[in-house]
C-alpha atoms as a PDB file:
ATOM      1  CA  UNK A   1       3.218   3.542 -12.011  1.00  0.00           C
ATOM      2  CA  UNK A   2       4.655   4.419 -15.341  1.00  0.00           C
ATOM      3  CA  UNK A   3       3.750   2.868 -19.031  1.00  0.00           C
ATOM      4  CA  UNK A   4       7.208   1.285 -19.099  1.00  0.00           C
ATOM      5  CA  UNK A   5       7.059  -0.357 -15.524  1.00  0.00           C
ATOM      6  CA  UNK A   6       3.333  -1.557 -16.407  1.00  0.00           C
ATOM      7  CA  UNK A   7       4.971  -2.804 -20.121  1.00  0.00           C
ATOM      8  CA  UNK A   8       7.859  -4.639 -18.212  1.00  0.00           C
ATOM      9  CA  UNK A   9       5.928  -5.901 -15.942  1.00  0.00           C
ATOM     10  CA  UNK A  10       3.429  -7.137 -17.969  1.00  0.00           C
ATOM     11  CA  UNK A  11       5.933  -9.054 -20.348  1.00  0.00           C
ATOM     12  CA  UNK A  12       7.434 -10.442 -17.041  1.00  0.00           C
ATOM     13  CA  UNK A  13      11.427  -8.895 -17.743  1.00  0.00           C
ATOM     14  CA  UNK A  14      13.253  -8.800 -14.920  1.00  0.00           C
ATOM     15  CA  UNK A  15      13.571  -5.692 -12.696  1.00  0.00           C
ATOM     16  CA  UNK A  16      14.144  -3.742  -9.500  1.00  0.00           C
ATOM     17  CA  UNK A  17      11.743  -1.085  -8.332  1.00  0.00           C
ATOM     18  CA  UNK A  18      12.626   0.950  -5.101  1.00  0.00           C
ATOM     19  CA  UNK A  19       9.660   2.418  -3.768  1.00  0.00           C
ATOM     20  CA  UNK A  20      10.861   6.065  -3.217  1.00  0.00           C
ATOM     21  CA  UNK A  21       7.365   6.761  -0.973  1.00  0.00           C
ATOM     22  CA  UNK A  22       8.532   4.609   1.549  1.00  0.00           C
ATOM     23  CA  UNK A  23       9.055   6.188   5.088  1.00  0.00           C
ATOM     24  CA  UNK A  24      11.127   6.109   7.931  1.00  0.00           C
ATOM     25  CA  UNK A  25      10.613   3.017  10.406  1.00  0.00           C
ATOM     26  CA  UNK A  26      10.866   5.703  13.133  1.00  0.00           C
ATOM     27  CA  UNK A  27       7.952   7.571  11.477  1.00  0.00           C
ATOM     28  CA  UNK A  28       5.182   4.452  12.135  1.00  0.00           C
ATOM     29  CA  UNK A  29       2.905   4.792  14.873  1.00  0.00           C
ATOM     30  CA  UNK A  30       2.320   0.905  15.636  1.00  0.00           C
ATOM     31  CA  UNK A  31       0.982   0.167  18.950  1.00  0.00           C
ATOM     32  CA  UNK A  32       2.325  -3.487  19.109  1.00  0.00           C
ATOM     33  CA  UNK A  33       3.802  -4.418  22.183  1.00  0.00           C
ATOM     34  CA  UNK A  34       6.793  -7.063  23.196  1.00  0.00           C
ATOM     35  CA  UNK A  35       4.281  -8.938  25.192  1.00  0.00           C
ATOM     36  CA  UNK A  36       1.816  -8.919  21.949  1.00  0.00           C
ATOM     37  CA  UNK A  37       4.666 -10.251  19.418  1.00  0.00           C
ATOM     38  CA  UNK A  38       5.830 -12.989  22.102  1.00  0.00           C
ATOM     39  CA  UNK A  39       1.799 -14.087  22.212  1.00  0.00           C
ATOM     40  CA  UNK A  40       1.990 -14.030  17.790  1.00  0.00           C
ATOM     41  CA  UNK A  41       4.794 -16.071  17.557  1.00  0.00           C
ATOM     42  CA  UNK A  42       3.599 -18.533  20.412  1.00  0.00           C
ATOM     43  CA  UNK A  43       0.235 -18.415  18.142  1.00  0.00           C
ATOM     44  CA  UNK A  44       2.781 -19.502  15.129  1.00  0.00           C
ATOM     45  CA  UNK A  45       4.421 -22.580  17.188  1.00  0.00           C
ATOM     46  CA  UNK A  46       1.067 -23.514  18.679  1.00  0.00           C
ATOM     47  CA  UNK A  47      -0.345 -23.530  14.669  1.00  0.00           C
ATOM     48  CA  UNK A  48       2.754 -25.479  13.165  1.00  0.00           C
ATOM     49  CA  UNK A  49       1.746 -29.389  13.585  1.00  0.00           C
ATOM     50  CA  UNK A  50      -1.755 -28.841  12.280  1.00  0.00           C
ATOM     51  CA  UNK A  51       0.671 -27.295   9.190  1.00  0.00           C
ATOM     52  CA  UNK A  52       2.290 -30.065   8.834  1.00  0.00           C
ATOM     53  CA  UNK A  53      -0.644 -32.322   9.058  1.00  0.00           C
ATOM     54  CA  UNK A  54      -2.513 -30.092   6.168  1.00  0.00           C
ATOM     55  CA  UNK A  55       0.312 -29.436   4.182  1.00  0.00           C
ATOM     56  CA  UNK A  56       2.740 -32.371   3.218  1.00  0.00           C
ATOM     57  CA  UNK A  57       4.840 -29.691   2.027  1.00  0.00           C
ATOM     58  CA  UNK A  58       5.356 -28.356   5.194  1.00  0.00           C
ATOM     59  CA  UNK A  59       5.994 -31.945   6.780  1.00  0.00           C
ATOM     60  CA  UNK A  60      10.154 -31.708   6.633  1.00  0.00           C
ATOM     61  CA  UNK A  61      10.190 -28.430   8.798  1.00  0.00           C
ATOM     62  CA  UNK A  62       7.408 -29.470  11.441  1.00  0.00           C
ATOM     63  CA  UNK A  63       5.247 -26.776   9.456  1.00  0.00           C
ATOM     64  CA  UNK A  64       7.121 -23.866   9.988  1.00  0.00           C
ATOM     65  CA  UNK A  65       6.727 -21.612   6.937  1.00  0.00           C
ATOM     66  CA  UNK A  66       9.971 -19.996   6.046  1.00  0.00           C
ATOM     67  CA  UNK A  67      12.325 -18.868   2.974  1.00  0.00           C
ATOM     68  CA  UNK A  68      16.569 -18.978   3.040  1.00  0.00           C
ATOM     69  CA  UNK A  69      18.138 -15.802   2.893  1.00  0.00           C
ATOM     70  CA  UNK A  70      20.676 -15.229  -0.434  1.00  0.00           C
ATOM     71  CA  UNK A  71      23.490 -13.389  -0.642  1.00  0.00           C
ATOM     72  CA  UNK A  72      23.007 -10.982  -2.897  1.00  0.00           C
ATOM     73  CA  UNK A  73      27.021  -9.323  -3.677  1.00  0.00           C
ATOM     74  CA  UNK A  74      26.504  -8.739  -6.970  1.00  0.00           C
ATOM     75  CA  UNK A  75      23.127  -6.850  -6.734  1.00  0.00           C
ATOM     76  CA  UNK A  76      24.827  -4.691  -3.783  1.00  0.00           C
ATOM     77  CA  UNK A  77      27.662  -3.844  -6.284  1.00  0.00           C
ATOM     78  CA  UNK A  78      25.315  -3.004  -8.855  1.00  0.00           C
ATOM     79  CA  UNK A  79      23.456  -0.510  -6.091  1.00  0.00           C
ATOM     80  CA  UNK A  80      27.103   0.826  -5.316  1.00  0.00           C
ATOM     81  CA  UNK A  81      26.722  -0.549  -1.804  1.00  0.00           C
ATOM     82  CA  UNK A  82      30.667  -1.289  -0.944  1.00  0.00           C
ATOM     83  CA  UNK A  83      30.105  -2.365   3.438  1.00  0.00           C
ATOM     84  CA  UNK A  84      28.430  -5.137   4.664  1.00  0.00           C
ATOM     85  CA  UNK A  85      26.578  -8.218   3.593  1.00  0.00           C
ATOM     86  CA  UNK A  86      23.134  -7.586   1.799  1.00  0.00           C
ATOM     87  CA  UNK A  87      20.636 -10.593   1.652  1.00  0.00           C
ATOM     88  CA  UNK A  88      17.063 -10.701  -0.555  1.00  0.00           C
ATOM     89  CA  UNK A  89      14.431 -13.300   1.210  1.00  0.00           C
ATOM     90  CA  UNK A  90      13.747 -16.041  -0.959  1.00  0.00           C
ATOM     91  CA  UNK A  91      10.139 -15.853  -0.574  1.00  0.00           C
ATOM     92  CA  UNK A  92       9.504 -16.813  -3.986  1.00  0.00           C
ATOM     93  CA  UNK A  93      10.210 -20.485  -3.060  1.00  0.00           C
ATOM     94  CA  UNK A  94       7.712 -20.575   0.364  1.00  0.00           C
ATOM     95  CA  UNK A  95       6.038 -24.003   0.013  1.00  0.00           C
ATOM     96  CA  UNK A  96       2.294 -24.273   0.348  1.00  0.00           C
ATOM     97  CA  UNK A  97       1.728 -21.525  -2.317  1.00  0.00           C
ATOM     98  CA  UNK A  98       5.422 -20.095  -3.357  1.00  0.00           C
ATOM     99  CA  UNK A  99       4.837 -16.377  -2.296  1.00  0.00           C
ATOM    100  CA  UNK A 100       4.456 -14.095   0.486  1.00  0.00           C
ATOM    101  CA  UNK A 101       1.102 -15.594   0.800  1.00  0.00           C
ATOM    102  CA  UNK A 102       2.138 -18.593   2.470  1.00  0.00           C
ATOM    103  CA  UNK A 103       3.487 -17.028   5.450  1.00  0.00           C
ATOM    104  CA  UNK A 104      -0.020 -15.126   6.233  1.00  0.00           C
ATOM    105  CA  UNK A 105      -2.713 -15.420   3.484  1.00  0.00           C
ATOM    106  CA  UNK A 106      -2.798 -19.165   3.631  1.00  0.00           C
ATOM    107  CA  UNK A 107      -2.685 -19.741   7.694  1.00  0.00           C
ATOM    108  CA  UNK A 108      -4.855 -17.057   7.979  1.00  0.00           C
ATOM    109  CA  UNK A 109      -7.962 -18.133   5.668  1.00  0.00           C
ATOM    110  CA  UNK A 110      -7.084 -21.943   4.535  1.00  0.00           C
ATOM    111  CA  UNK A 111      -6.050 -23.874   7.732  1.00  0.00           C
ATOM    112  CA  UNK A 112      -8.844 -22.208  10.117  1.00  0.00           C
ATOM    113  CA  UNK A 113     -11.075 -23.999   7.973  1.00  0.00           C
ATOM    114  CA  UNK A 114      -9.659 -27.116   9.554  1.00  0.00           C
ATOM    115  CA  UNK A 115      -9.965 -25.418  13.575  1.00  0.00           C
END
């Protein structure tokens, strides 16, 4: 990570980074069956009323944790992108704890306190 991405960062301005040491989907060796993402997202359904119940945040959507989708034209004409539609997860606004972390980190090591 460079001074200036550290310096931006750390003043909290605005900005895209593009992780150029990302590979290919087709390159990952992940041994995860159909039958093993069908059980995970069973897991998920099974796991949303005791959500709810925890979480009054989570009470209008039966505790399903999820984020809209924006449209994001302007950033695709910024990128030079001119086909399609191209959308940026609003993850920022999960409820529970308004990240990423809601969708895993929380389930994962907050609720099974409650099991």
């Amino acid at each position: 990570m460079t001074e200036k991405l550290k310096s931006r960062l750390r003043a909290g301005t605005p900005l895209m980074w593009i992780n150029t040491a990302m590979g290919s989907v087709s390159d990952a060796n992940v041994p995860v069956s159909p039958a093993q993402v069908q059980e995970a997202e069973q897991n998920w359904r099974d796991l949303a009323p005791l959500l709810a119940q925890c979480f009054p945040e989570l009470e209008p959507t039966g505790g399903v944790v999820s984020s809209e989708l924006i449209e994001v034209p302007r950033l695709a004409q910024a990128l030079g992108y001119e086909q399609g539609r191209h959308f940026v997860k609003a993850d920022h606004a999960l409820p529970v704890a308004g990240s990423v972390k809601a969708r895993g980190g929380i389930p994962a090591h907050g609720v099974q306190d409650y099991i």
